[in-house]
PDB file of N, CA and C in Angstrom:
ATOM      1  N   UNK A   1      -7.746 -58.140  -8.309  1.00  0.00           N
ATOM      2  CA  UNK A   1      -8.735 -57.374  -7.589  1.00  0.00           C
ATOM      3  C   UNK A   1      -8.092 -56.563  -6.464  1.00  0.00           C
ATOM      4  N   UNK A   2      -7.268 -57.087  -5.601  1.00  0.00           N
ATOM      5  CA  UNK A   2      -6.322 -56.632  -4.752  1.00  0.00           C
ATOM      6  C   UNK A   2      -5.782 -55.223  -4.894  1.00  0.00           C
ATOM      7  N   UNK A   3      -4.820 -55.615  -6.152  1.00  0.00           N
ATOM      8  CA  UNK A   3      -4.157 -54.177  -7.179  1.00  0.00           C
ATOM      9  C   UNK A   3      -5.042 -53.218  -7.237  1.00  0.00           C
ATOM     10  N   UNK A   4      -6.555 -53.261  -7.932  1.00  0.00           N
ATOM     11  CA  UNK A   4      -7.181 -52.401  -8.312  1.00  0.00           C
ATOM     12  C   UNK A   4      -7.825 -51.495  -6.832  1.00  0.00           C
ATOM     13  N   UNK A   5      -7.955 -52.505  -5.946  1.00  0.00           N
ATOM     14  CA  UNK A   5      -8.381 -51.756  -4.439  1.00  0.00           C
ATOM     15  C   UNK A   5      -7.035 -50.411  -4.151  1.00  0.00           C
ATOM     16  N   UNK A   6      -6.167 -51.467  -3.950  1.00  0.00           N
ATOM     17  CA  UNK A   6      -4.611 -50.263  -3.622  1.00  0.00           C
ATOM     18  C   UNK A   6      -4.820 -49.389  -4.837  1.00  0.00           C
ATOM     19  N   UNK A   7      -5.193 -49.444  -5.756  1.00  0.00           N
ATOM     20  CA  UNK A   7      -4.970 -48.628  -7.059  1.00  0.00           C
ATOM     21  C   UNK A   7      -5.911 -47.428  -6.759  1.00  0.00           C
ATOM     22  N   UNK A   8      -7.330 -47.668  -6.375  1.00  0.00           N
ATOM     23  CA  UNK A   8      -8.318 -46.876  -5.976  1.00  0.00           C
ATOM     24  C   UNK A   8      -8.238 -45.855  -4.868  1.00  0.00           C
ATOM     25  N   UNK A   9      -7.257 -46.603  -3.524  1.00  0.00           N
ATOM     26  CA  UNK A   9      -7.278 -45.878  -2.961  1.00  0.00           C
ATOM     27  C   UNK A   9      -6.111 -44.816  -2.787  1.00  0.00           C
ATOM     28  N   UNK A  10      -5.135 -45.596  -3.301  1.00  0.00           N
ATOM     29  CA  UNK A  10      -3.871 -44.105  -3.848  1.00  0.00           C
ATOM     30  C   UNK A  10      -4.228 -42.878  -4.625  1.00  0.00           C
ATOM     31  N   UNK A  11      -5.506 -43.227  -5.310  1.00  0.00           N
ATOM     32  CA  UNK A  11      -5.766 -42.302  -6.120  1.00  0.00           C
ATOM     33  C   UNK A  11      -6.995 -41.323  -5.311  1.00  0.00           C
ATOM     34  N   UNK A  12      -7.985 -41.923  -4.517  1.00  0.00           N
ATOM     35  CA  UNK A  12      -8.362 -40.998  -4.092  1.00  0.00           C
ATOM     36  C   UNK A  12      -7.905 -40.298  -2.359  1.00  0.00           C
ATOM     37  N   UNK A  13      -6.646 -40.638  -2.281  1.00  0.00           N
ATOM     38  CA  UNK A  13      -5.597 -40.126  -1.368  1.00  0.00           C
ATOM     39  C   UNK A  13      -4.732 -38.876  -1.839  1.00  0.00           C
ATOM     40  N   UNK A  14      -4.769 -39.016  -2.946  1.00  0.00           N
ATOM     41  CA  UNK A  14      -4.051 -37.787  -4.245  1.00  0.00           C
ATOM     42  C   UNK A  14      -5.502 -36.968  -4.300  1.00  0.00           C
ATOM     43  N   UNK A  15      -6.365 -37.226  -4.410  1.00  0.00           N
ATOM     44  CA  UNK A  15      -7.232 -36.503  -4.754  1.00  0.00           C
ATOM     45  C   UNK A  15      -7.574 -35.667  -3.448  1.00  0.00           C
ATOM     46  N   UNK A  16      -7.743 -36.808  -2.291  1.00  0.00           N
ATOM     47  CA  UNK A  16      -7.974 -35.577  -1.292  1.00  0.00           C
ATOM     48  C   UNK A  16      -6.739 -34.809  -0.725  1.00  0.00           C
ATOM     49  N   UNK A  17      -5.536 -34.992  -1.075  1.00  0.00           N
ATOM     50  CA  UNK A  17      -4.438 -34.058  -0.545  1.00  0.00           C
ATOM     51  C   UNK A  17      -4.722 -32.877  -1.838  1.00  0.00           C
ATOM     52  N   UNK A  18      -4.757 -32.791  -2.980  1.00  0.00           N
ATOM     53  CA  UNK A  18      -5.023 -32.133  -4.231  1.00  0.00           C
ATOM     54  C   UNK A  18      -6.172 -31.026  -3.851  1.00  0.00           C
ATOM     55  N   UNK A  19      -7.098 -31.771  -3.348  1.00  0.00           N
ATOM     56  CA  UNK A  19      -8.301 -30.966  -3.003  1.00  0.00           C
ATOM     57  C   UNK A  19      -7.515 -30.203  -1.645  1.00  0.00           C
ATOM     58  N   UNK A  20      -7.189 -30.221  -0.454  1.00  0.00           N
ATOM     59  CA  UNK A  20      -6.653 -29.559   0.615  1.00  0.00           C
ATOM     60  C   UNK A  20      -5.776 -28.650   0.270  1.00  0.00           C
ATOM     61  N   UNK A  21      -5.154 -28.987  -0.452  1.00  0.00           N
ATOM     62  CA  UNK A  21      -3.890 -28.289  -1.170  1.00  0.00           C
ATOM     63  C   UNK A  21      -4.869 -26.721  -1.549  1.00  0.00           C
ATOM     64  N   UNK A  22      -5.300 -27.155  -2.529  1.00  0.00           N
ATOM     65  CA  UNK A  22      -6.582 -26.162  -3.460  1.00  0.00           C
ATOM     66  C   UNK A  22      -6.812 -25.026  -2.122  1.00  0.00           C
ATOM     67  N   UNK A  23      -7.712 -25.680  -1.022  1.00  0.00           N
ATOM     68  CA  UNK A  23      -8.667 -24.996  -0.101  1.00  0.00           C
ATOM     69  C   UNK A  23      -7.443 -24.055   0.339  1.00  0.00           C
ATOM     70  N   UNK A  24      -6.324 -24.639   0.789  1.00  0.00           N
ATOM     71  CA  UNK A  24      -5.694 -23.828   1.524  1.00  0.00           C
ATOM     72  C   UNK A  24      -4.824 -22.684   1.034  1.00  0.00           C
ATOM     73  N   UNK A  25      -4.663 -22.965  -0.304  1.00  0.00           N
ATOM     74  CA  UNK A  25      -4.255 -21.851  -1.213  1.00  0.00           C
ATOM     75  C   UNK A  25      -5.667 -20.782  -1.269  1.00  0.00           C
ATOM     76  N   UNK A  26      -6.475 -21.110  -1.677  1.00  0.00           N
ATOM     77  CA  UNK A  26      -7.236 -20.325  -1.637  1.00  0.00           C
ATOM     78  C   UNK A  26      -7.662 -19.417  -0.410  1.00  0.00           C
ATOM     79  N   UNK A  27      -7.751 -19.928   0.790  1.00  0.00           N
ATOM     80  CA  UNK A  27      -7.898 -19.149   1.998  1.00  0.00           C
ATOM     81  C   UNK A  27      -6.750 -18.351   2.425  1.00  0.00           C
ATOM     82  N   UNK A  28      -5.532 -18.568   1.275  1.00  0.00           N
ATOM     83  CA  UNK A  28      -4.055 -17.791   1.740  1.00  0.00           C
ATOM     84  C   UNK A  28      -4.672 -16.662   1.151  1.00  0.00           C
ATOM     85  N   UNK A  29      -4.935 -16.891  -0.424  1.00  0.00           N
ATOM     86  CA  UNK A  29      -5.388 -15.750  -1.531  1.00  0.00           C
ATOM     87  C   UNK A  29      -6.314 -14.584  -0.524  1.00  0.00           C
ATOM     88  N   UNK A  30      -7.882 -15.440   0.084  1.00  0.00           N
ATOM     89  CA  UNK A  30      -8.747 -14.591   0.786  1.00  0.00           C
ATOM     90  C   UNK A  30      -8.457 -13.986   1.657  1.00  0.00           C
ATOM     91  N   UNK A  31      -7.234 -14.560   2.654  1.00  0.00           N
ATOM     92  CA  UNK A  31      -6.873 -13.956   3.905  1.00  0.00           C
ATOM     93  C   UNK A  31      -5.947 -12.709   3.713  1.00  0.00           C
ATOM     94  N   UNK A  32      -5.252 -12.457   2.297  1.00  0.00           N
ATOM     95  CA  UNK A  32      -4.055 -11.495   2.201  1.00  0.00           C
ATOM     96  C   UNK A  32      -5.068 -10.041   2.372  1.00  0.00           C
ATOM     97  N   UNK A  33      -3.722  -9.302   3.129  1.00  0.00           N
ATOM     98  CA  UNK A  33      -4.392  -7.612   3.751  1.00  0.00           C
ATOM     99  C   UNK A  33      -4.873  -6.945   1.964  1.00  0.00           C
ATOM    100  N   UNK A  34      -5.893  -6.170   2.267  1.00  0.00           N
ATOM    101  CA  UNK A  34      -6.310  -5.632   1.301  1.00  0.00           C
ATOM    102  C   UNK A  34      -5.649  -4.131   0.870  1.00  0.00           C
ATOM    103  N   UNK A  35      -4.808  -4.021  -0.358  1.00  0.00           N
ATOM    104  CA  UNK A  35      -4.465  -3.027  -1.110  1.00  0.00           C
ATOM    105  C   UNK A  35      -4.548  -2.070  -0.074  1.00  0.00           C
ATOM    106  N   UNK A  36      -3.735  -0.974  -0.080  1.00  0.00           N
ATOM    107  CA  UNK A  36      -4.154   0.564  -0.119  1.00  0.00           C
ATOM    108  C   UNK A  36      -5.121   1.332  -1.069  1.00  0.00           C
ATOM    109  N   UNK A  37      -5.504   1.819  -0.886  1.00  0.00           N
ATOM    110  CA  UNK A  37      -6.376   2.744  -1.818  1.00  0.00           C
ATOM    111  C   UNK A  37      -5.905   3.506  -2.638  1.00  0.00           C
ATOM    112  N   UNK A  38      -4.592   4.259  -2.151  1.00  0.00           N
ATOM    113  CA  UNK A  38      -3.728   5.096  -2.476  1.00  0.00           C
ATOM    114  C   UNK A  38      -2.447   5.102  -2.286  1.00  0.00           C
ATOM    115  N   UNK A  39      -1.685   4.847  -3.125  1.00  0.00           N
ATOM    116  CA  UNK A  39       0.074   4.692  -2.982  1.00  0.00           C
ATOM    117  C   UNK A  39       0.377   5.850  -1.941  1.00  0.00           C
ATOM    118  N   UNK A  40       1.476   5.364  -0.967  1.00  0.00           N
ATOM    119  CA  UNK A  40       2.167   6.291  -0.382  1.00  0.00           C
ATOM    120  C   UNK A  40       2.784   7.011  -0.728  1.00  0.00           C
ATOM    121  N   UNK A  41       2.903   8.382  -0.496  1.00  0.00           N
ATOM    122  CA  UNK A  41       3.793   9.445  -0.891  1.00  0.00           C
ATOM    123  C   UNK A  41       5.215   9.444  -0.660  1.00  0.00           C
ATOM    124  N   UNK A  42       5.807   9.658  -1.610  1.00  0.00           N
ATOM    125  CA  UNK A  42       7.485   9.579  -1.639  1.00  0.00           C
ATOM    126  C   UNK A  42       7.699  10.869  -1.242  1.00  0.00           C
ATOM    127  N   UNK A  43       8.638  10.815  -0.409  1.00  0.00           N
ATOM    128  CA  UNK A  43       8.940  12.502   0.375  1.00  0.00           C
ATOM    129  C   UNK A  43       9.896  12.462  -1.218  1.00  0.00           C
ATOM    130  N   UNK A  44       9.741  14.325  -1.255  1.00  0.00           N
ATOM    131  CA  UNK A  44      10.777  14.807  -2.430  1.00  0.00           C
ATOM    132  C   UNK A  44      11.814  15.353  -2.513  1.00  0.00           C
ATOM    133  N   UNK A  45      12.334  14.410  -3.619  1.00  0.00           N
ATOM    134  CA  UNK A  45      14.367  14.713  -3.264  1.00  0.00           C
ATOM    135  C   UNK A  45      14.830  16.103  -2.800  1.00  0.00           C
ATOM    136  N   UNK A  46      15.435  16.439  -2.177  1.00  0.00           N
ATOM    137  CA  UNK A  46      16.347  17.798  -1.626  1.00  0.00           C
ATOM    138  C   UNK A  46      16.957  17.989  -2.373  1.00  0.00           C
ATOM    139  N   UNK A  47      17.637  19.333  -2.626  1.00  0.00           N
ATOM    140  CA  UNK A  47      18.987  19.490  -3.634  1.00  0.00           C
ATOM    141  C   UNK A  47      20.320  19.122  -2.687  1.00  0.00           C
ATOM    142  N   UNK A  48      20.654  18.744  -3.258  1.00  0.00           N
ATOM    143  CA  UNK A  48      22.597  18.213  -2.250  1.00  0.00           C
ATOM    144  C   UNK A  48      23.363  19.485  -3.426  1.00  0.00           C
ATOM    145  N   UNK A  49      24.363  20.455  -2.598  1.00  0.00           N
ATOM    146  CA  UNK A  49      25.316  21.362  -3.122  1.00  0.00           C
ATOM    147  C   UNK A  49      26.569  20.860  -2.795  1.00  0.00           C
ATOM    148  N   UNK A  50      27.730  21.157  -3.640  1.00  0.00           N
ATOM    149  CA  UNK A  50      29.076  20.761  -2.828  1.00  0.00           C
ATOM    150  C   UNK A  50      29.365  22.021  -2.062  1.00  0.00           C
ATOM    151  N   UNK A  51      29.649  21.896  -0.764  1.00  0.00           N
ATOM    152  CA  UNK A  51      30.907  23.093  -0.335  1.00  0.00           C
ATOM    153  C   UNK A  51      31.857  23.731  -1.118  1.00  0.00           C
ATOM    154  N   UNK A  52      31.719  25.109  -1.101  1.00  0.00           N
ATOM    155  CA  UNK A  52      32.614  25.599  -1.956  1.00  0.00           C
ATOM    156  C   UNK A  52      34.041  25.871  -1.574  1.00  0.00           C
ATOM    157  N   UNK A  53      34.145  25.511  -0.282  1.00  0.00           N
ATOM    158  CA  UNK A  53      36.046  25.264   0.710  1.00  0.00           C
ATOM    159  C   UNK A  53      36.466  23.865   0.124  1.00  0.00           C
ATOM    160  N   UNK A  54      35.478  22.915   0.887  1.00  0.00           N
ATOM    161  CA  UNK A  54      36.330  21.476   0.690  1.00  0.00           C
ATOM    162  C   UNK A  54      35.542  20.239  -0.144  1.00  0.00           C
ATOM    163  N   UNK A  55      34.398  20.800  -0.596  1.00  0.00           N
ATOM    164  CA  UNK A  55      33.505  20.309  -1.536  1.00  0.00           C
ATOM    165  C   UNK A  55      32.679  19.061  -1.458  1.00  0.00           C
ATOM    166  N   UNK A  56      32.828  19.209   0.334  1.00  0.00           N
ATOM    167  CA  UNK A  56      31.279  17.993   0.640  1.00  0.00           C
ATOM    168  C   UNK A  56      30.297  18.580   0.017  1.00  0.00           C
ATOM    169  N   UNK A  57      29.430  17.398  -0.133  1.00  0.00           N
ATOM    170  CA  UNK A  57      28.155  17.692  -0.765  1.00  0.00           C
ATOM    171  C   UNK A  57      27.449  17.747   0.606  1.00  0.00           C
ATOM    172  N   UNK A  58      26.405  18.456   0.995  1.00  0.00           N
ATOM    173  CA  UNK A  58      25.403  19.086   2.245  1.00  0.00           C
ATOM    174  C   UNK A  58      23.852  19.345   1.519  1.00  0.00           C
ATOM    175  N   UNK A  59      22.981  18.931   2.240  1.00  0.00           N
ATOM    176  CA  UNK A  59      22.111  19.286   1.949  1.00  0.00           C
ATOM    177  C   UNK A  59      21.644  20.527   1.917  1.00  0.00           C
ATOM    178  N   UNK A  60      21.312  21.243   1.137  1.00  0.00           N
ATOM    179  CA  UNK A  60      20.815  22.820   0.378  1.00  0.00           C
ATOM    180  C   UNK A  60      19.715  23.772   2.054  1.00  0.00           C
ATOM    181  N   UNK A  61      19.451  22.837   2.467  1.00  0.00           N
ATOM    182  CA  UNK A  61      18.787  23.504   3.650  1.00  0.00           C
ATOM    183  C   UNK A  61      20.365  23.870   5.075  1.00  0.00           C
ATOM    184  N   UNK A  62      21.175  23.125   4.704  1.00  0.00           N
ATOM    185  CA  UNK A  62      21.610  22.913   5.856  1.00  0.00           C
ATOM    186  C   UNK A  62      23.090  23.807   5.200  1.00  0.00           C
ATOM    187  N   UNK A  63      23.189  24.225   4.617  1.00  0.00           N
ATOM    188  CA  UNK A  63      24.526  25.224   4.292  1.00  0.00           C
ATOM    189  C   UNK A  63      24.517  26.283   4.405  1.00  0.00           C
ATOM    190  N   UNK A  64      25.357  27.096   4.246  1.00  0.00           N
ATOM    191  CA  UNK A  64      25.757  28.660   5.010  1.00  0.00           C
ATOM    192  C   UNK A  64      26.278  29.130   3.427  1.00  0.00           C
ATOM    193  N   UNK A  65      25.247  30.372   3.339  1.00  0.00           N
ATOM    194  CA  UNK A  65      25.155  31.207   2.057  1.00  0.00           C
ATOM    195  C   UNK A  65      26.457  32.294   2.664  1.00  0.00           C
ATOM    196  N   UNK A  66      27.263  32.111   1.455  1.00  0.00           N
ATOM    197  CA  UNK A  66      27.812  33.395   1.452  1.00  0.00           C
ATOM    198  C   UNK A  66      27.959  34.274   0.764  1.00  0.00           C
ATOM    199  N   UNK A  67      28.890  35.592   0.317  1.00  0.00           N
ATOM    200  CA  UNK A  67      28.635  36.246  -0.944  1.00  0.00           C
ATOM    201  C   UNK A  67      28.913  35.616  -2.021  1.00  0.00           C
ATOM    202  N   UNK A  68      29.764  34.605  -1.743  1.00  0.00           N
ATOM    203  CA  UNK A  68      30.677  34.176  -3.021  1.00  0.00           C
ATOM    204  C   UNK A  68      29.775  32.362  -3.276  1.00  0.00           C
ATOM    205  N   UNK A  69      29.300  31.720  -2.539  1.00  0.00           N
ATOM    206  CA  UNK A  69      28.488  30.843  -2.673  1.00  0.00           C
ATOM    207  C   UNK A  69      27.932  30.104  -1.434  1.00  0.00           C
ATOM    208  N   UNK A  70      28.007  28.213  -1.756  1.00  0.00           N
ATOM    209  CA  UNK A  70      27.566  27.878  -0.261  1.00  0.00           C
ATOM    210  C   UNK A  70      28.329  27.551   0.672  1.00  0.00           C
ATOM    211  N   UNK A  71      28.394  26.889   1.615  1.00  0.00           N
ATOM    212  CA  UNK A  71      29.454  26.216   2.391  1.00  0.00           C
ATOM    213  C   UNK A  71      28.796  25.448   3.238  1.00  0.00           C
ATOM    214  N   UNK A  72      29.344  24.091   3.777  1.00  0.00           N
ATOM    215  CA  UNK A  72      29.212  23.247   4.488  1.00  0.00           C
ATOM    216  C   UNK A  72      29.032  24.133   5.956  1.00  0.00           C
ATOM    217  N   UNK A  73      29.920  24.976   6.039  1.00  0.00           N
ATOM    218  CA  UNK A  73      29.397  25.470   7.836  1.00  0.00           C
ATOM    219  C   UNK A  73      30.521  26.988   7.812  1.00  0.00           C
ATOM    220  N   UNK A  74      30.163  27.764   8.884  1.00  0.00           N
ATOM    221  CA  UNK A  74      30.685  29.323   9.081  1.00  0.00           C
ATOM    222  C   UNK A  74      31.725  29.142   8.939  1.00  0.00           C
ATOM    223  N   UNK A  75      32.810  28.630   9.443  1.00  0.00           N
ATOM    224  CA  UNK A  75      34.261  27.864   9.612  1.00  0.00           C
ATOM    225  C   UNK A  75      34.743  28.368   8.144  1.00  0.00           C
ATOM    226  N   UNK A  76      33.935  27.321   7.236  1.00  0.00           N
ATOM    227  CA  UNK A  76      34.637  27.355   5.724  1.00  0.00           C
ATOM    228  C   UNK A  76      34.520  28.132   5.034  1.00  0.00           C
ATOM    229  N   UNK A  77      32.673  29.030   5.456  1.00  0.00           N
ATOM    230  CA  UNK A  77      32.930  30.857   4.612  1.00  0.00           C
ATOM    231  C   UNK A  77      33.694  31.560   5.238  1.00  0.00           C
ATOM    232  N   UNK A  78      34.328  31.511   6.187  1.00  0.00           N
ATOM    233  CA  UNK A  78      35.190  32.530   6.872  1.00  0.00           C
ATOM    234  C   UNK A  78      36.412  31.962   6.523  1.00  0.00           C
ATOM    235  N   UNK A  79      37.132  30.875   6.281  1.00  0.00           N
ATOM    236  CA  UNK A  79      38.492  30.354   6.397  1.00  0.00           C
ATOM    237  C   UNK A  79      38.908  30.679   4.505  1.00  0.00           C
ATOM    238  N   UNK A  80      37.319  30.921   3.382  1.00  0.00           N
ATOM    239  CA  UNK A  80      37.827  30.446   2.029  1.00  0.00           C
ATOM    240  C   UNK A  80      37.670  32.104   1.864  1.00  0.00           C
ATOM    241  N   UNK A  81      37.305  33.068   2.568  1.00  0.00           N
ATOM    242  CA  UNK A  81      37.380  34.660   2.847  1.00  0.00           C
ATOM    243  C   UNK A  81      36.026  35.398   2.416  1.00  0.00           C
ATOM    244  N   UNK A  82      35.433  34.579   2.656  1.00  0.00           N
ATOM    245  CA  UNK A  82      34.199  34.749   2.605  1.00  0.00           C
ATOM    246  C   UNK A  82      33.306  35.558   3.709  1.00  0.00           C
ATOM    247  N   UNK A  83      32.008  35.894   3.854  1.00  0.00           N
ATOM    248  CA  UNK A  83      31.573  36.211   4.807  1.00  0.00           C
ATOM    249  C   UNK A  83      29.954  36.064   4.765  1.00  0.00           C
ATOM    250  N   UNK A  84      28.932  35.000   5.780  1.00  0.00           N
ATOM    251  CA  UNK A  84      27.773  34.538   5.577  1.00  0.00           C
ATOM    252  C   UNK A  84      27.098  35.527   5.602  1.00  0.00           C
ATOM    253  N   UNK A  85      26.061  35.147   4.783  1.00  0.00           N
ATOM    254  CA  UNK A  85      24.949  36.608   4.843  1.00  0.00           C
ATOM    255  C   UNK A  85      23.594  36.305   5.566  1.00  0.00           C
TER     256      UNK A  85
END
């Protein structure tokens, strides 16, 4: 009779950690921030050019046009005999 008492109450000691367990997963689930509505926008790739002196790559906004192509900076259209336009 003893056994079956300890037996009873291990089991509903499992049951109520089982059950807590449950609640508190579930209030993790309810509590998480809700979605965006709408994915964020990915800014869009730039073109990267190489220098046509020493052939860094520079971003396409940030190079110096010359007659003959781009260049990393004035320095290198003027030094490869170039001249910026």
């Amino acid at each position: 009779m003893k056994i079956f008492i300890v037996l009873l109450a291990i089991m509903l000691g499992i049951w109520l950690w089982k059950r807590g367990r449950e609640s508190s997963r579930n209030d993790a689930i309810k509590s998480k921030p809700p979605k965006p509505t709408q994915p964020q926008q990915v800014a869009a790739a730039r073109p990267i050019v190489p220098c046509l002196h020493c052939g860094t790559h520079v971003d396409m906004a940030e190079t110096v046009e010359g007659r003959l192509g781009r260049y990393c900076s004035k320095a290198h259209c003027t030094v490869h005999g170039d001249r910026p336009l």
